[in-house]
Protein backbone atom coordinates (compact mmCIF):
# COMPACT_ATOMS: atom_id res chain seq x y z
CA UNK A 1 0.00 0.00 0.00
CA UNK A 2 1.07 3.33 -0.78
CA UNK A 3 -0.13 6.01 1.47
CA UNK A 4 -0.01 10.74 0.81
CA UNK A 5 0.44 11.99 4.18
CA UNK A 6 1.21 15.69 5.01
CA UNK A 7 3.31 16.03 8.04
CA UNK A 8 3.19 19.13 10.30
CA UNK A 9 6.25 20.06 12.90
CA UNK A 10 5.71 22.57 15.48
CA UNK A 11 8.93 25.17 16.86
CA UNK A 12 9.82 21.93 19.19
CA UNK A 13 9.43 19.07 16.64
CA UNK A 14 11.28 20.52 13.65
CA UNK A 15 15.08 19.68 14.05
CA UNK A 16 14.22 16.15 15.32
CA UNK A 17 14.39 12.91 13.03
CA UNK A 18 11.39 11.99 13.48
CA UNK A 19 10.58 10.50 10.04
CA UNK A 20 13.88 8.57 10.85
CA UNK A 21 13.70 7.10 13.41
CA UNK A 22 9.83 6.06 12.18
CA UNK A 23 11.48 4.19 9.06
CA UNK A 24 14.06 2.63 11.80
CA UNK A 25 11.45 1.36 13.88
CA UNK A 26 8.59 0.47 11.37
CA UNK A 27 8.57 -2.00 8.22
CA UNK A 28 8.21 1.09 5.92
CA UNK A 29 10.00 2.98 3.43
CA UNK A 30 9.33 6.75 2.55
CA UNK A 31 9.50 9.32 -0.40
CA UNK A 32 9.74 13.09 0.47
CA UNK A 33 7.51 14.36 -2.55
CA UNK A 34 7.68 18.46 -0.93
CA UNK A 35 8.97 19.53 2.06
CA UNK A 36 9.16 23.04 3.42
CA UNK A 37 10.76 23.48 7.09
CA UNK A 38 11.71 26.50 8.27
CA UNK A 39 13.34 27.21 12.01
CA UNK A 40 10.09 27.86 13.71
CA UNK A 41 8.06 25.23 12.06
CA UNK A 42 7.83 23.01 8.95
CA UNK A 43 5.91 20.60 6.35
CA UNK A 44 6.49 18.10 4.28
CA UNK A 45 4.73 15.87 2.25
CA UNK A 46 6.02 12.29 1.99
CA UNK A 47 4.83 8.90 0.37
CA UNK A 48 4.64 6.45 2.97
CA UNK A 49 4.97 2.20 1.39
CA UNK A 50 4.29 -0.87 3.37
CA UNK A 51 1.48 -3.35 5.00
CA UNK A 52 -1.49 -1.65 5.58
CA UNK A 53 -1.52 -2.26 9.42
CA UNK A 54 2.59 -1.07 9.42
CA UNK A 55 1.63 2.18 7.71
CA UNK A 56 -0.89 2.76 10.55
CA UNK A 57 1.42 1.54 13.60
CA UNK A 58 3.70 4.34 11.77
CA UNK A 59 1.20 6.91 11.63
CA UNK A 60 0.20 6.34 15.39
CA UNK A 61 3.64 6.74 16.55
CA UNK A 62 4.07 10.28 14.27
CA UNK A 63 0.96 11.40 16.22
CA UNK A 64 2.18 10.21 19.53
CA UNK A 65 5.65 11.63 18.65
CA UNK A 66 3.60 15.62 18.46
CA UNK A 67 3.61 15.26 14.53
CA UNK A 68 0.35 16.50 12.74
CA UNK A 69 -0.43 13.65 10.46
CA UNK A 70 -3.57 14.23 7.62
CA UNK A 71 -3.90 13.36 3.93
CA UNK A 72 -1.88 15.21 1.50
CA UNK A 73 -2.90 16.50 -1.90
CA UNK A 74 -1.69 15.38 -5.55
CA UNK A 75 1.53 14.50 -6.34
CA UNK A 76 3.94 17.14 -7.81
CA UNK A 77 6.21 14.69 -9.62
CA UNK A 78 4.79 12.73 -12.53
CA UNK A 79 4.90 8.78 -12.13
């Protein structure tokens, strides 16, 4: 499964690895399709592959981790 997610980093959240450490700890591998992250806060949009129930363990643990996790738009690259 393939899975659009825009991530959102508050002041606090934005110089740690968190999408690191989440492809450390989970079965899942991750494409950075925009990103924009700035000192005081950030976004990026990534494409998120693996088992269905991996991609949501993943997603919990961004959430639990103070990352705003919600659907992200269309794709900016052509594939």
């Amino acid at each position: 499964m393939k899975d659009r997610l825009r991530l959102t980093f508050e002041k606090d959240k934005v110089a740690d690895p968190v999408v690191c450490q989440m492809a450390k700890q989970f079965d899942v591998t991750f494409s950075i399709r925009r990103a924009n992250v700035e000192t005081d806060a950030g976004w990026m949009d990534l494409e998120l592959q693996g088992d269905d129930a991996e991609i949501e363990r993943a997603i919990e643990w961004l959430e639990n981790a103070g990352v705003q996790v919600s659907p992200a738009g269309g794709d900016v690259l052509a594939g």
